[in-house]
Structure formats: structure tokens, C-alpha cells
Protein backbone atom coordinates (compact mmCIF):
# COMPACT_ATOMS: atom_id res chain seq x y z
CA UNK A 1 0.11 0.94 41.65
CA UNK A 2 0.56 4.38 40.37
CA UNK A 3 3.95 5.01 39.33
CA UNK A 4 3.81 8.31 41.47
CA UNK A 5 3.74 6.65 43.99
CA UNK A 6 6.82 3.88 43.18
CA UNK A 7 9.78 4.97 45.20
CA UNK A 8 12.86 5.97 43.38
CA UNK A 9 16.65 4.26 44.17
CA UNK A 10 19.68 6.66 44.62
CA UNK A 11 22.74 5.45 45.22
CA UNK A 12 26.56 7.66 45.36
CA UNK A 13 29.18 7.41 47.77
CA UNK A 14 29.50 10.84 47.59
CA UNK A 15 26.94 12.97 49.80
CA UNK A 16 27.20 16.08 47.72
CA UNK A 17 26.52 14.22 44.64
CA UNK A 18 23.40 12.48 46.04
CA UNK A 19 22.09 15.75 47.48
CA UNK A 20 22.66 17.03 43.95
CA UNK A 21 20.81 14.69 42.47
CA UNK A 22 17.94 13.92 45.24
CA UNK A 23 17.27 18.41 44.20
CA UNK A 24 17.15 17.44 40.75
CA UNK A 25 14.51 14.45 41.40
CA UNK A 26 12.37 17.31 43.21
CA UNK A 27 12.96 20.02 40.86
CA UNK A 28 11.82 17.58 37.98
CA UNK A 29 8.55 17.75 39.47
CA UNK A 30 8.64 13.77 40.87
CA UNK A 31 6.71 13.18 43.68
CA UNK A 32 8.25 9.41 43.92
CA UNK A 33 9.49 8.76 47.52
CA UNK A 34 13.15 8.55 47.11
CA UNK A 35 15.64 6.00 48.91
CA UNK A 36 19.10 7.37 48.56
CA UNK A 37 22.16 5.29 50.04
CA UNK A 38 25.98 6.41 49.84
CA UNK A 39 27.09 2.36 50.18
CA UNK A 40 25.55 0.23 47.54
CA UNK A 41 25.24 -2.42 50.01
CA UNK A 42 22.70 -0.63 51.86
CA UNK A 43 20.99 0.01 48.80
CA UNK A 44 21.16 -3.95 48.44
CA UNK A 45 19.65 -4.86 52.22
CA UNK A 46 17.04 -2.29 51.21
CA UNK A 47 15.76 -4.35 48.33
CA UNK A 48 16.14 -7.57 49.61
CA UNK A 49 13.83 -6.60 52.16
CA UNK A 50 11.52 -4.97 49.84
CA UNK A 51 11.60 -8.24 47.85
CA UNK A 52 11.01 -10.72 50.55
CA UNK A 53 8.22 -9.61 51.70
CA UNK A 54 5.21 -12.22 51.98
CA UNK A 55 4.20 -11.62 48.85
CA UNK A 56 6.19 -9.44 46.56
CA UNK A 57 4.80 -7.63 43.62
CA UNK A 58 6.31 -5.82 41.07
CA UNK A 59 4.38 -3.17 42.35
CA UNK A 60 6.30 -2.99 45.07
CA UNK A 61 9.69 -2.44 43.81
CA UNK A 62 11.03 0.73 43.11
CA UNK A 63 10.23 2.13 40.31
CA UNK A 64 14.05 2.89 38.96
CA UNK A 65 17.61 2.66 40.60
CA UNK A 66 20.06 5.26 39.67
CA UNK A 67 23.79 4.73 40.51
CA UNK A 68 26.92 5.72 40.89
CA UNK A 69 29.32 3.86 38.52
CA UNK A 70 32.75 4.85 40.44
CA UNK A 71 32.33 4.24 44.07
CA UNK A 72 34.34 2.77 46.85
CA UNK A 73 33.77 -0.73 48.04
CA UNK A 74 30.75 -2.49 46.17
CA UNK A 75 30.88 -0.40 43.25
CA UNK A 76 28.23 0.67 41.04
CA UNK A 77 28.93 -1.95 38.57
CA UNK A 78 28.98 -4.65 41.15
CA UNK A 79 25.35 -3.45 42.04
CA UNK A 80 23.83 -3.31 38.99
CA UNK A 81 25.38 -7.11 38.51
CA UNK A 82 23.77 -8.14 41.80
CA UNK A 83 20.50 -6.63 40.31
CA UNK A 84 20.26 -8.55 37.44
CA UNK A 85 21.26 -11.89 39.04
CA UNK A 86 18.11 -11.71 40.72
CA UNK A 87 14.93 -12.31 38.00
CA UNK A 88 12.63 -10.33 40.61
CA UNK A 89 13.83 -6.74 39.51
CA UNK A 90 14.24 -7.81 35.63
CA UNK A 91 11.57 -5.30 35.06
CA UNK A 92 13.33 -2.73 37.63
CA UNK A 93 15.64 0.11 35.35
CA UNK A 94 18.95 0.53 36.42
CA UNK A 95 20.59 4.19 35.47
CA UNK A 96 24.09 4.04 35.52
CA UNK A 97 24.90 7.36 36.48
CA UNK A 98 28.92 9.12 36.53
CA UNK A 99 31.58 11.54 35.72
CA UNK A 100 33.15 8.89 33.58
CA UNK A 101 32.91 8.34 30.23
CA UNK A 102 35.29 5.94 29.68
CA UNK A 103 33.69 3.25 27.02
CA UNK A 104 35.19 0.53 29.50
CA UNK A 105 32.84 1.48 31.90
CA UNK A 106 30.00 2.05 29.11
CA UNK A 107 30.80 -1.31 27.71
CA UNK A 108 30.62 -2.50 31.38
CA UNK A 109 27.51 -1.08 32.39
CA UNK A 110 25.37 -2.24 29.11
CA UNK A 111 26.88 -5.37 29.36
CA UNK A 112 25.96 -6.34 32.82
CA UNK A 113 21.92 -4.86 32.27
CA UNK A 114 21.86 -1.24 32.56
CA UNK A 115 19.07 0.65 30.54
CA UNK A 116 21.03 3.74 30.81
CA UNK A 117 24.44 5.69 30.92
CA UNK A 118 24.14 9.39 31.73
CA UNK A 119 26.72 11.91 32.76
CA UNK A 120 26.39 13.82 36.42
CA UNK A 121 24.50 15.68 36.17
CA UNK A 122 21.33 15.28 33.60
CA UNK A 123 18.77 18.28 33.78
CA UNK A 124 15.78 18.30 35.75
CA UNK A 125 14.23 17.46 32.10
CA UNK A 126 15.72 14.42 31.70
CA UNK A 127 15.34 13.78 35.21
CA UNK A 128 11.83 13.50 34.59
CA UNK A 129 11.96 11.90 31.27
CA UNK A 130 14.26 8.88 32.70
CA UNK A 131 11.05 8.31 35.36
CA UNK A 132 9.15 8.18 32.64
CA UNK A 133 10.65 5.87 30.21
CA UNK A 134 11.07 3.69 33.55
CA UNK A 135 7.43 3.74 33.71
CA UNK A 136 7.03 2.47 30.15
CA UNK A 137 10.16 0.03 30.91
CA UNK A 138 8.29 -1.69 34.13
CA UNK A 139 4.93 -1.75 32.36
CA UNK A 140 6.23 -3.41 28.90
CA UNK A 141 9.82 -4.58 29.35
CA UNK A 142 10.32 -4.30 25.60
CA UNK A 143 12.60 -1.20 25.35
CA UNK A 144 15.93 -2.79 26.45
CA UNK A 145 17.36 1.03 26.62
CA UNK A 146 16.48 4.68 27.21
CA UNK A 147 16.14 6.65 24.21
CA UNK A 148 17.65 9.91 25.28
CA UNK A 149 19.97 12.50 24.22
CA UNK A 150 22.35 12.03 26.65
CA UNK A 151 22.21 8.92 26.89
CA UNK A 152 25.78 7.77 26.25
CA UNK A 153 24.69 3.69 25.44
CA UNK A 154 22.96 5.93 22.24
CA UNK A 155 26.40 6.02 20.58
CA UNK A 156 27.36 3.01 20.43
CA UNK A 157 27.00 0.90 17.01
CA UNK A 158 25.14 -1.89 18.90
CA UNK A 159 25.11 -2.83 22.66
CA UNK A 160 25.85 -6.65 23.37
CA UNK A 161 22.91 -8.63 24.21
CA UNK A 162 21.78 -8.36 27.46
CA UNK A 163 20.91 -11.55 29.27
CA UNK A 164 19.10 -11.53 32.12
């Protein structure tokens, strides 16, 4: 499937932010079809339905999730947990995205399988280069994080192994 056509995951409890962000997915250039939730328990009904269809593909995933670290309820880290206890979106990215940057929630986020930590909110640039990378990510798997600029995983020493 062309990755063009892969949707894209958003996920913030806050409206404004996901607005924010949905604008910078379109001013980025992405023509993805973009899911955005503001409970990451939708977010979660939404790809357990993608993944049960008859006969899921990796295809059929989206392409990327991007969420919200700091939410209320089922936080961001609790959803990128749930992710990766489910081996059908290993190959799916998962962009931790927030205001934060607290290295307890860095530490948290690489630890539980995130392939990226950036700050609200990344420019349309990045924007696009996060699709991309997530695009090499889902075809290879071998890159176990983003190499970007702002990515703030990129500062750490090492990340602890990831085990999904």
C-alpha cells in the first residue's frame, strides 16, 4: 500500500492541541487520512477494529501514532504500553508527543517502545520528516528510533532495550 495513503494516529486530550497539530500534518504537505481522538481509549477501539478485521495486514494499520504523553484518564504512556503489548503494531511508530520534558517521562516513553520524543509543537518540517522515517520504520523495522534534531530520546547516552 502506498504510504500516502496509510492513515495517520493523533491522539491529545486537548482539542486545541490536536487542531494544532492535525494544521501542521496538512501544512507538511501529508496527504495521509488522519484519525485524531482526544481519549486514548478511543484511539484504542479504533485500532482494535482496524486489527481484527478478517484478515489484517500491516498494510492496513496506520502508518504512525502520535500522542499526547500528559493526558487525563488513559494516559499517553498507558497507550503506547497497550501498543506494544500487542505484536500486530510492532512495526507501527509511536511519537510520543508533549510539553514535558521531564527525563521521567523520556525514560518512560523509550522504555515502554516509543520511536520518538518531540516537544509540542515540531515544524511542519519535521512533521513531514517523522512520516517519513515512519515509512522507513514500517518497511524495515531496523531503526529502533527517529534520528531527528528534536528528537529528545537523541540525548540520551543510550536508551534501554526495548522489548517488544
Amino acid at each position: 500500500m502506498n504510504p500516502a495513503f496509510r492513515s495517520l494516529v493523533l491522539i491529545d486530550d486537548n482539542e486545541d492541541d490536536l487542531f494544532i497539530l492535525r494544521l501542521l500534518v496538512q501544512r507538511a504537505g501529508l496527504f495521509n487520512p488522519v484519525h485524531a481522538f482526544t481519549r486514548a481509549e478511543d484511539a484504542m477501539a479504533f485500532l482494535s477494529a482496524t486489527a481484527d478485521t478478517e484478515s489484517p495486514s500491516d498494510s492496513a494499520l496506520p502508518l504512525a501514532c502520535f500522542v499526547d504523553v500528559k493526558m487525563l484518564g488513559f494516559d499517553g504512556l498507558e497507550f503506547i504500553e497497550w501498543v506494544r503489548n500487542h505484536s500486530i503494531f510492532e512495526r507501527m511508530p509511536l511519537i510520543a508527543t508533549s510539553s514535558s520534558d521531564d527525563p521521567q517521562d523520556l525514560l518512560a516513553a523509550a522504555k515502554l517502545g516509543a520511536q520518538c520524543y518531540v516537544m509540542k509543537f515540531p515544524a511542519t518540517s519535521v512533521i513531514r520528516e517523522l512520516v517519513e522515517q515512519s515509512e522507513d520504520f514500517r518497511e524495515n523495522g531496523l531503526v529502533r528510533t527517529f534520528d531527528l534534531p528534536c528528537n529528545l530520546f537523541l540525548g540520551r547516552k543510550s536508551l534501554p532495550k526495548i522489548e517488544v
